[in-house]
PDB file of N, CA and C in Angstrom:
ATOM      1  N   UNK A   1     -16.411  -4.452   3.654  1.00  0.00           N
ATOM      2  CA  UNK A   1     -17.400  -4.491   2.617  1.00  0.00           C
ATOM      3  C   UNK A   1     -16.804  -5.072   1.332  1.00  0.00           C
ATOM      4  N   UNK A   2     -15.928  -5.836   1.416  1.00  0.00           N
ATOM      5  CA  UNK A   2     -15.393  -6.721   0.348  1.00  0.00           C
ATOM      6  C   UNK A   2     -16.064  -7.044  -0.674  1.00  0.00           C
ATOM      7  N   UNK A   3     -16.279  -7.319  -1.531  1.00  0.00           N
ATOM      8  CA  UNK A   3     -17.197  -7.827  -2.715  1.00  0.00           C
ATOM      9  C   UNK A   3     -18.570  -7.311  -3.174  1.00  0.00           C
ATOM     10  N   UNK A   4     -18.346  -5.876  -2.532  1.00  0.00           N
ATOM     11  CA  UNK A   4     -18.889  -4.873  -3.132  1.00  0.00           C
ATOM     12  C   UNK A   4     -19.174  -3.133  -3.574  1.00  0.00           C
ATOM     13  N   UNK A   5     -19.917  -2.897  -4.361  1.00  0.00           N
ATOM     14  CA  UNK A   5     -19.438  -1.647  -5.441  1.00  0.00           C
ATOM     15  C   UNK A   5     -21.173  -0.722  -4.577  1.00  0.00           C
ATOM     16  N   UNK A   6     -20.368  -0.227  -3.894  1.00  0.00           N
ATOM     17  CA  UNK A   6     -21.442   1.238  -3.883  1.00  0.00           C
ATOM     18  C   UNK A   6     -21.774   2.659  -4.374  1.00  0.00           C
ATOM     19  N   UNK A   7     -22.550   3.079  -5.125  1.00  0.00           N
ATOM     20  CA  UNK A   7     -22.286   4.510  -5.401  1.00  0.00           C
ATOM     21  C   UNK A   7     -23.531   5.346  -4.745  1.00  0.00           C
ATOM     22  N   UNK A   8     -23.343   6.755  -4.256  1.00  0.00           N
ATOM     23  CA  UNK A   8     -23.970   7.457  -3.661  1.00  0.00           C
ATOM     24  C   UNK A   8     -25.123   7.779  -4.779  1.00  0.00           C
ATOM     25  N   UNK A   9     -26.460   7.684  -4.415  1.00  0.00           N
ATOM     26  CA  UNK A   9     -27.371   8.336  -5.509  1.00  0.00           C
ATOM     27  C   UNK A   9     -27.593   9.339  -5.742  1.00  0.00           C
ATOM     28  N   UNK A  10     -27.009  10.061  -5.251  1.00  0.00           N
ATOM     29  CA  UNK A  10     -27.048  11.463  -5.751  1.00  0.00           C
ATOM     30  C   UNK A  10     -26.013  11.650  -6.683  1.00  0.00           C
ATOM     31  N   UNK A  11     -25.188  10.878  -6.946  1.00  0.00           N
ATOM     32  CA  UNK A  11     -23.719  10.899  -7.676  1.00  0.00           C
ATOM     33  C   UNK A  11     -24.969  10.251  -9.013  1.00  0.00           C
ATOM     34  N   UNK A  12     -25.316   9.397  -9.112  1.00  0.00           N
ATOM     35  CA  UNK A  12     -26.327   8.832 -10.266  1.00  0.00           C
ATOM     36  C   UNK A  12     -27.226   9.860 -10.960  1.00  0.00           C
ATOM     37  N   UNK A  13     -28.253  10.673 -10.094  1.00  0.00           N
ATOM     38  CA  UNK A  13     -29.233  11.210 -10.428  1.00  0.00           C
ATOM     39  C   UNK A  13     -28.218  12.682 -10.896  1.00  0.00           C
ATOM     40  N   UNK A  14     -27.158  12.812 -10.430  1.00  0.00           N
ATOM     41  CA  UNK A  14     -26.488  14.073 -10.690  1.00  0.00           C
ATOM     42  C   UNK A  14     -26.994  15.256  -9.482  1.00  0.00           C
ATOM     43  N   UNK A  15     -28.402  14.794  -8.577  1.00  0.00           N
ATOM     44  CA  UNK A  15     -28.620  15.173  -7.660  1.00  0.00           C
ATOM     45  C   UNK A  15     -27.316  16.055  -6.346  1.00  0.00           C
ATOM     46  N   UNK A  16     -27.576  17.172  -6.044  1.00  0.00           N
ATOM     47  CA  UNK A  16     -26.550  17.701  -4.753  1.00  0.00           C
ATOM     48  C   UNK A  16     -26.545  16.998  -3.767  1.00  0.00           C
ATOM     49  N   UNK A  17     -25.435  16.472  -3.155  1.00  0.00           N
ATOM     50  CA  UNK A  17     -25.369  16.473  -1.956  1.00  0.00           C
ATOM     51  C   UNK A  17     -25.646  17.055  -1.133  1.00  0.00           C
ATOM     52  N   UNK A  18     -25.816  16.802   0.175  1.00  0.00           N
ATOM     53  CA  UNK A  18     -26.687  17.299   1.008  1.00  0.00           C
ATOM     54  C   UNK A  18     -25.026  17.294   2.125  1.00  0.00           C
ATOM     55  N   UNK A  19     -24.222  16.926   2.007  1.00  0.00           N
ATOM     56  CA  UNK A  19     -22.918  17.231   2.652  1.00  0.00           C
ATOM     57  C   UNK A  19     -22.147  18.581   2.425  1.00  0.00           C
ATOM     58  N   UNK A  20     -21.195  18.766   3.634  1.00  0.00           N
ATOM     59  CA  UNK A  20     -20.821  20.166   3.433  1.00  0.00           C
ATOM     60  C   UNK A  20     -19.795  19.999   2.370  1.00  0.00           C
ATOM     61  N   UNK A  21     -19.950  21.164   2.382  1.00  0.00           N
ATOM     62  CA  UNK A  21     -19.440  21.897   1.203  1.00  0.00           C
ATOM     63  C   UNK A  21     -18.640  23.386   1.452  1.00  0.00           C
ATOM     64  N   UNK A  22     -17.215  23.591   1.465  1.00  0.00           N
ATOM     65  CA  UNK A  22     -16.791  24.568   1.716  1.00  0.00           C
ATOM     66  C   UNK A  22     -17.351  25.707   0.923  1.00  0.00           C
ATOM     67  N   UNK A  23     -17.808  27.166   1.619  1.00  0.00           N
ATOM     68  CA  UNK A  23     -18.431  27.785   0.608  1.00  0.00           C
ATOM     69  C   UNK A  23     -17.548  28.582  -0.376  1.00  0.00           C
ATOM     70  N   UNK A  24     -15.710  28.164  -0.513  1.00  0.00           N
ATOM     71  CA  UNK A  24     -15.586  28.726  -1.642  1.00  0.00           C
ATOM     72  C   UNK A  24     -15.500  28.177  -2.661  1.00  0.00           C
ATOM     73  N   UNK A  25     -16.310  26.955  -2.610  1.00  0.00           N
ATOM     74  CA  UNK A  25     -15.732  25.868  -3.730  1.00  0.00           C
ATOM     75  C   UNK A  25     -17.383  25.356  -4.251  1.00  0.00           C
ATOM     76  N   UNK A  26     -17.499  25.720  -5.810  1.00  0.00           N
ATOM     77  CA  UNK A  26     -19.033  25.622  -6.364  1.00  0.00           C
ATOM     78  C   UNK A  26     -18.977  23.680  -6.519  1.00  0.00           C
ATOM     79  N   UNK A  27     -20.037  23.150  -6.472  1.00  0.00           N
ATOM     80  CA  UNK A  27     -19.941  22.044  -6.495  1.00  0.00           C
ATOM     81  C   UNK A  27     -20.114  21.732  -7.843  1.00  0.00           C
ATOM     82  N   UNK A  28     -19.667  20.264  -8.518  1.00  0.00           N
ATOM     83  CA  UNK A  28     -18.957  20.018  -9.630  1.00  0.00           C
ATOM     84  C   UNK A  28     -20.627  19.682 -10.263  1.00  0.00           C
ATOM     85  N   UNK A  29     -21.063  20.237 -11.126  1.00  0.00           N
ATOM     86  CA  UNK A  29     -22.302  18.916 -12.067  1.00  0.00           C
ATOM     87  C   UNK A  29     -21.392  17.752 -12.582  1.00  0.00           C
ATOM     88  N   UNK A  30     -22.245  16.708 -12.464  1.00  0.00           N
ATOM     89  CA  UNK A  30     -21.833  15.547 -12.594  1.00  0.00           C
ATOM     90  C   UNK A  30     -23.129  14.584 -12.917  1.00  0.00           C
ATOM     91  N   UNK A  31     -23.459  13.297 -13.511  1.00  0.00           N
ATOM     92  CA  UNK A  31     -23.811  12.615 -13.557  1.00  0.00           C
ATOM     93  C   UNK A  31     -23.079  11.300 -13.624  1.00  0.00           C
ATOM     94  N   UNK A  32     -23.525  10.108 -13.576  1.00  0.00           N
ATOM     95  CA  UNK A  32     -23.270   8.759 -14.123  1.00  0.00           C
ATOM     96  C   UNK A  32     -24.170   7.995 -14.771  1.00  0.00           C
ATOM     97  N   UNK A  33     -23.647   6.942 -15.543  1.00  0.00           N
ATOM     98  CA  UNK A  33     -24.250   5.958 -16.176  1.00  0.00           C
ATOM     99  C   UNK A  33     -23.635   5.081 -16.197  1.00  0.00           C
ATOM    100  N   UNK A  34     -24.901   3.615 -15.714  1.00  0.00           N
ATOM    101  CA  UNK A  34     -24.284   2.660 -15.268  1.00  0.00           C
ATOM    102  C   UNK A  34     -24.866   1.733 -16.233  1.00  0.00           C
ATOM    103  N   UNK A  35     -23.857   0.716 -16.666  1.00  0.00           N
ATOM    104  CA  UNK A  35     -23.839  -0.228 -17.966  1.00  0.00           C
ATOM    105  C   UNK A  35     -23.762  -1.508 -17.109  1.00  0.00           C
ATOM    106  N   UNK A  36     -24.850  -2.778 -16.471  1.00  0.00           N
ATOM    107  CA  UNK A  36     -24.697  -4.024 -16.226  1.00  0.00           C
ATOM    108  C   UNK A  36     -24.964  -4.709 -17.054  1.00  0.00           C
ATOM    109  N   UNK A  37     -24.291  -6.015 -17.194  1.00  0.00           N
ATOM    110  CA  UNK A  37     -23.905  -6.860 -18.080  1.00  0.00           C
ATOM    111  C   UNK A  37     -23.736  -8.068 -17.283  1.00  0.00           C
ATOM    112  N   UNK A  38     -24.211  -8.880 -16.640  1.00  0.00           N
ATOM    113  CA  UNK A  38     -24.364  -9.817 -16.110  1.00  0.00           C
ATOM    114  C   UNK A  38     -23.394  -9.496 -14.831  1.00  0.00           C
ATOM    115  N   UNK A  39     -22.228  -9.818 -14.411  1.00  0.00           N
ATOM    116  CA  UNK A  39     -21.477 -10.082 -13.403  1.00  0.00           C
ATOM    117  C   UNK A  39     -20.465  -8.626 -13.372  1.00  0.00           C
ATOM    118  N   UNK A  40     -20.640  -7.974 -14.185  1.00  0.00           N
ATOM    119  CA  UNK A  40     -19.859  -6.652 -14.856  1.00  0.00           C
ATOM    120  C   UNK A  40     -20.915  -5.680 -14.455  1.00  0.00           C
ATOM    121  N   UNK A  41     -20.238  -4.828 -13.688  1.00  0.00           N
ATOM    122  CA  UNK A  41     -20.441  -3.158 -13.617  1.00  0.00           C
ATOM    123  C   UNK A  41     -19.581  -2.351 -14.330  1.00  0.00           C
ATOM    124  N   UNK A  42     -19.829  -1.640 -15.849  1.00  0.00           N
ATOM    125  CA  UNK A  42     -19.094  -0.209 -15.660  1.00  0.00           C
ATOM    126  C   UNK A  42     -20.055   1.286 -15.433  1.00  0.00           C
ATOM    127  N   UNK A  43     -19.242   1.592 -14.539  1.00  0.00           N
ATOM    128  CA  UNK A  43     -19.841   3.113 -14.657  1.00  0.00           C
ATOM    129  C   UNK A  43     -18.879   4.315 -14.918  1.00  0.00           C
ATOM    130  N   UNK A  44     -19.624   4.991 -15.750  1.00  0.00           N
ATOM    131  CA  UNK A  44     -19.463   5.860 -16.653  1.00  0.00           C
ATOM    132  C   UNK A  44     -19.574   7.521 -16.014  1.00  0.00           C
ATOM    133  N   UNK A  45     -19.001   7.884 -15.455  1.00  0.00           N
ATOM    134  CA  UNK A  45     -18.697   9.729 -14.543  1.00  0.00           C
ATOM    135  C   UNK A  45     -18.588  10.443 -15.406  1.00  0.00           C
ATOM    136  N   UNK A  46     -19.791  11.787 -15.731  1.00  0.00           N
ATOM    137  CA  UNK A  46     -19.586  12.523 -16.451  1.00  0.00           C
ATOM    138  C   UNK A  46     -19.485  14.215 -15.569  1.00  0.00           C
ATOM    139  N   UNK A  47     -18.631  14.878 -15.819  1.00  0.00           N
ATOM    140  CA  UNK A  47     -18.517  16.019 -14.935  1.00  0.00           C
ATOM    141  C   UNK A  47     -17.731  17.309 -15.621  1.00  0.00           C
ATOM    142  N   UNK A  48     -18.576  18.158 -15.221  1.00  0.00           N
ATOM    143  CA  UNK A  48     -18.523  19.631 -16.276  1.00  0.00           C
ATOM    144  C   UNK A  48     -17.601  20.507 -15.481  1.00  0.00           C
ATOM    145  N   UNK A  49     -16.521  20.916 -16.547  1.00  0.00           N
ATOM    146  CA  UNK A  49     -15.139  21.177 -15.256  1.00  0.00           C
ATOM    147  C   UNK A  49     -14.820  22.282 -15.973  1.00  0.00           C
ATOM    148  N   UNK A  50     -14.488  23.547 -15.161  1.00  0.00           N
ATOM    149  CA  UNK A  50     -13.774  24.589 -15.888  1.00  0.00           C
ATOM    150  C   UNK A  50     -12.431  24.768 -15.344  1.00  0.00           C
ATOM    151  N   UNK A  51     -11.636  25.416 -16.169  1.00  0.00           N
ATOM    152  CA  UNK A  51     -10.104  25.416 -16.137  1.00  0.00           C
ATOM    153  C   UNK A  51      -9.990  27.133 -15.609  1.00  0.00           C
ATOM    154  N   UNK A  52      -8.929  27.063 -15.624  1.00  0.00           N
ATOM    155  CA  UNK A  52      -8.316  28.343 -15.022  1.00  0.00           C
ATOM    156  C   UNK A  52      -8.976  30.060 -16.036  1.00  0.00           C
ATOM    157  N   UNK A  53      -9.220  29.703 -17.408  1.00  0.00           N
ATOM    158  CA  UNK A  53      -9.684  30.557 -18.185  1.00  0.00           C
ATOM    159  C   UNK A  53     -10.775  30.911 -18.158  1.00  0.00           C
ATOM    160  N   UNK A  54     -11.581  29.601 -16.991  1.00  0.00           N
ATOM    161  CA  UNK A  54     -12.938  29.838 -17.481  1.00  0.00           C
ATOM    162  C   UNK A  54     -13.904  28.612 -18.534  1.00  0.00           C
ATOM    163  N   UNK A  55     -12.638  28.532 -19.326  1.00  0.00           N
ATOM    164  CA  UNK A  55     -13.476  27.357 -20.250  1.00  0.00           C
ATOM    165  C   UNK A  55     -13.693  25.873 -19.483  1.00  0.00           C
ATOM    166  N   UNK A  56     -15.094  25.555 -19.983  1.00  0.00           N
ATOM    167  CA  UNK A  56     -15.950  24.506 -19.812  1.00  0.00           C
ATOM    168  C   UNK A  56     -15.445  23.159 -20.362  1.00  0.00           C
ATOM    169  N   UNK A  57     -14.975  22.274 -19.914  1.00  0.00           N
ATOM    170  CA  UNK A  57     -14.997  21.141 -20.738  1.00  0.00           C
ATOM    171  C   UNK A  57     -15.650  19.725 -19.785  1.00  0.00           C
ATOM    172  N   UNK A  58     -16.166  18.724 -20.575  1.00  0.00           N
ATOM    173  CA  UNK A  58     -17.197  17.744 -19.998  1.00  0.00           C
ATOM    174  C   UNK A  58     -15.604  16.397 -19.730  1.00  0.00           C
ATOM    175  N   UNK A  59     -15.724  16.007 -18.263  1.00  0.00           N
ATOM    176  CA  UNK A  59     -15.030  14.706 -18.318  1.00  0.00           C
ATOM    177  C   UNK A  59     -15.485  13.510 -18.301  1.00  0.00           C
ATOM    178  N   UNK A  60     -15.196  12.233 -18.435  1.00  0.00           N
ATOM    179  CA  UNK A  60     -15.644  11.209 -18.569  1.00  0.00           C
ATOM    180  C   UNK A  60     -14.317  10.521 -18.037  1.00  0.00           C
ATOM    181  N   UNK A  61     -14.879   9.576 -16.644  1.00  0.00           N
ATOM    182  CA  UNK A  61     -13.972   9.142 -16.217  1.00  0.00           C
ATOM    183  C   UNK A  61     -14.984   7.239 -16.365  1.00  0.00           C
ATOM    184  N   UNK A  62     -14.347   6.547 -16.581  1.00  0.00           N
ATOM    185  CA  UNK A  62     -14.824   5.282 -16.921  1.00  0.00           C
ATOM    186  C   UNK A  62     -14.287   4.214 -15.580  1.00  0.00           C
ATOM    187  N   UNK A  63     -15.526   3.194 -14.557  1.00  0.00           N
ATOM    188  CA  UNK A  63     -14.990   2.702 -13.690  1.00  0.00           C
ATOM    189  C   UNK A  63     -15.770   1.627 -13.835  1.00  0.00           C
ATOM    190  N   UNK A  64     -14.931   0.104 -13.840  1.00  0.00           N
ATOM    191  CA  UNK A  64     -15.355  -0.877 -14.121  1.00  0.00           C
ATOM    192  C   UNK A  64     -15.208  -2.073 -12.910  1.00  0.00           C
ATOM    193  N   UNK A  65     -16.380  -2.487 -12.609  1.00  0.00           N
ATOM    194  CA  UNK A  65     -16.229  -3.568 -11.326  1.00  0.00           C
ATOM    195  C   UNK A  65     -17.071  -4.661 -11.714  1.00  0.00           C
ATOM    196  N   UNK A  66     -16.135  -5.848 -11.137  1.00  0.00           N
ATOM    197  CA  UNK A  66     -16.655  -7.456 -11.560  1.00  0.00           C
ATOM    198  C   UNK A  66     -17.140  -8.058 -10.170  1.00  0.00           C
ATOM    199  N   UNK A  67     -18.279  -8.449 -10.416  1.00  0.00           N
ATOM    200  CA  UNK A  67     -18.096  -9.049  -9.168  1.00  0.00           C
ATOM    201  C   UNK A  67     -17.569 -10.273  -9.231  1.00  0.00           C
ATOM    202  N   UNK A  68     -17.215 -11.117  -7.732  1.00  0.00           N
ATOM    203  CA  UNK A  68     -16.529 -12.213  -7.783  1.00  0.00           C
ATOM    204  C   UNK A  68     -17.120 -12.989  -7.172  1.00  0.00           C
ATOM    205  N   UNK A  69     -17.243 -14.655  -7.830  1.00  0.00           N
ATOM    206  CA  UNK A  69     -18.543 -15.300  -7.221  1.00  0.00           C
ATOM    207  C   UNK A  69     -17.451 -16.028  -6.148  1.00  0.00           C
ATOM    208  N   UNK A  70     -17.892 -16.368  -5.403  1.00  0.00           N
ATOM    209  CA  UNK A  70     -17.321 -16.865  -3.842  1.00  0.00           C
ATOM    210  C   UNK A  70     -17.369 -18.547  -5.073  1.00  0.00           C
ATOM    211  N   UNK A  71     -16.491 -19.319  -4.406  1.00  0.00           N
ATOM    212  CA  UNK A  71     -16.133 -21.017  -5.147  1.00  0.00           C
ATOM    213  C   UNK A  71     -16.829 -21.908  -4.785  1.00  0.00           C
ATOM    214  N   UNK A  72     -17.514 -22.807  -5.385  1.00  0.00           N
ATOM    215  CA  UNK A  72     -18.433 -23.531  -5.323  1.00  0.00           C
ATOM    216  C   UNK A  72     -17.885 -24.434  -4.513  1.00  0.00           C
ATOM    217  N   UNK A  73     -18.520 -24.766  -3.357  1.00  0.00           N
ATOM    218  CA  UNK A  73     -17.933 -25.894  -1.887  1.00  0.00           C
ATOM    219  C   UNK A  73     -17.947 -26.772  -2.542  1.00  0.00           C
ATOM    220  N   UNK A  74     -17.032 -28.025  -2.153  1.00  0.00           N
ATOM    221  CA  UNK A  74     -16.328 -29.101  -2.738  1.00  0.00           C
ATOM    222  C   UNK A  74     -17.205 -29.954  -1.880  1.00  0.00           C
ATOM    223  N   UNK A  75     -17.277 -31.275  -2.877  1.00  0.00           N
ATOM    224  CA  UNK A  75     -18.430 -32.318  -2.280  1.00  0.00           C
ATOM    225  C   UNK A  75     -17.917 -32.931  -1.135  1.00  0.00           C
ATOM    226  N   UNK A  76     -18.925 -33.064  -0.271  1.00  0.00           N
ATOM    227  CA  UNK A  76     -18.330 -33.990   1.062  1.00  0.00           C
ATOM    228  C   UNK A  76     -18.104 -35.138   0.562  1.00  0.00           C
ATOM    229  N   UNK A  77     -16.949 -35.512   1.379  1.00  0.00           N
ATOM    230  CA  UNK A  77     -16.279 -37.214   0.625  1.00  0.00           C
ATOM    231  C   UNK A  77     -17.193 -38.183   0.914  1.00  0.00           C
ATOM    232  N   UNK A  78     -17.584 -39.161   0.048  1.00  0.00           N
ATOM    233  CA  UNK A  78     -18.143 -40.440   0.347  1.00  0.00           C
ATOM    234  C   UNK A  78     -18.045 -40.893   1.673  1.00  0.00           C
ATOM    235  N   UNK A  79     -19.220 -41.731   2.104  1.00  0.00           N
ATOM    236  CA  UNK A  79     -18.708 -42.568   3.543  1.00  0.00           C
ATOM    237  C   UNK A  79     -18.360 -43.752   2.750  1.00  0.00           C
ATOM    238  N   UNK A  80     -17.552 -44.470   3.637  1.00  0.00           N
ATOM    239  CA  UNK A  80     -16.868 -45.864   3.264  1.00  0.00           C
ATOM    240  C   UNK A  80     -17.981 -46.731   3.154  1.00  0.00           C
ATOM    241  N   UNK A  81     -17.665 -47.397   2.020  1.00  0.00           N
ATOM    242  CA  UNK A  81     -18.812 -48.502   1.354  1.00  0.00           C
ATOM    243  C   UNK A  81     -19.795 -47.970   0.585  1.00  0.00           C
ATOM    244  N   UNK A  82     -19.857 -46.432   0.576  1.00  0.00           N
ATOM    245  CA  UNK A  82     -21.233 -45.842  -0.016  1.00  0.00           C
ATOM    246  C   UNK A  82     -20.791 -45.000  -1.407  1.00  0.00           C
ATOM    247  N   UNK A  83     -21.119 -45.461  -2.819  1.00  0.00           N
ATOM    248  CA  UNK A  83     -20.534 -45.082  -3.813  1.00  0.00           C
ATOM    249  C   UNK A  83     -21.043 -43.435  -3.743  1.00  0.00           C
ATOM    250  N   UNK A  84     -20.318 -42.810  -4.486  1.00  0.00           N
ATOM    251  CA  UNK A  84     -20.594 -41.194  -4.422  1.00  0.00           C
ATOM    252  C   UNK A  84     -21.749 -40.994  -5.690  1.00  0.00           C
ATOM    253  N   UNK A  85     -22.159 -39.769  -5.242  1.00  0.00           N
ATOM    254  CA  UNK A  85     -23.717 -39.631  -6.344  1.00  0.00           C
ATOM    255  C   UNK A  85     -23.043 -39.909  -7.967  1.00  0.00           C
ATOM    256  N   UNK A  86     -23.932 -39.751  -8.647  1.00  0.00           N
ATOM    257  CA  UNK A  86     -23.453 -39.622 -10.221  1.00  0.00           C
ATOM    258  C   UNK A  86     -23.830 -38.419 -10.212  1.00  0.00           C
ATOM    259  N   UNK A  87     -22.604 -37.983 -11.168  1.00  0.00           N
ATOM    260  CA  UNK A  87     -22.854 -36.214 -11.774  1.00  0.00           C
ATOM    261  C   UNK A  87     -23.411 -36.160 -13.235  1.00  0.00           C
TER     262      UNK A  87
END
C-alpha cells in the first residue's frame, strides 16, 4: 500500500472501536484533526492520558504525510524524419 496514508474512522470521530480490548485496560479518548493542504496531510492526535497519580493530561501527537506524485513519463522519441511536437 505504498503511497498511501490511512486512518481508522473511528480514530477521527474519536468513536470506540469495535476491536478487542483487554478488559483491564480502559480505552484511551482520543480524537484527530486533519489539516489538507493540497498534496500535504497533517494530522493532529489528541488523547486524554492519566499518569500513575491519577492526573489527567491531554496529548497531542502531530503526523505529517506528503503524498508523492509518481514522474511524469518521458516523451516517446521522434520517428526519423518526423520533427518532434512544439512545447
Amino acid at each position: 500500500m505504498e503511497g498511501r496514508f490511512f486512518i481508522n474512522p473511528g480514530s477521527a470521530t474519536g468513536a470506540m472501536t469495535s476491536g478487542y480490548t483487554p478488559e483491564t485496560e480502559e480505552p484511551t479518548p482520543s480524537f484527530c484533526l486533519m489539516d489538507i493542504q493540497g498534496d500535504v496531510l497533517v494530522l493532529y492526535v489528541y488523547q486524554l492520558k492519566t499518569d500513575a497519580n491519577g492526573v489527567e493530561n491531554v496529548s497531542v501527537e502531530k503526523v505529517s504525510y506528503r503524498k508523492n506524485h509518481a514522474p511524469a513519463p518521458a516523451p516517446a522519441p521522434a520517428a526519423a524524419g518526423v520533427p518532434a511536437p512544439a512545447s
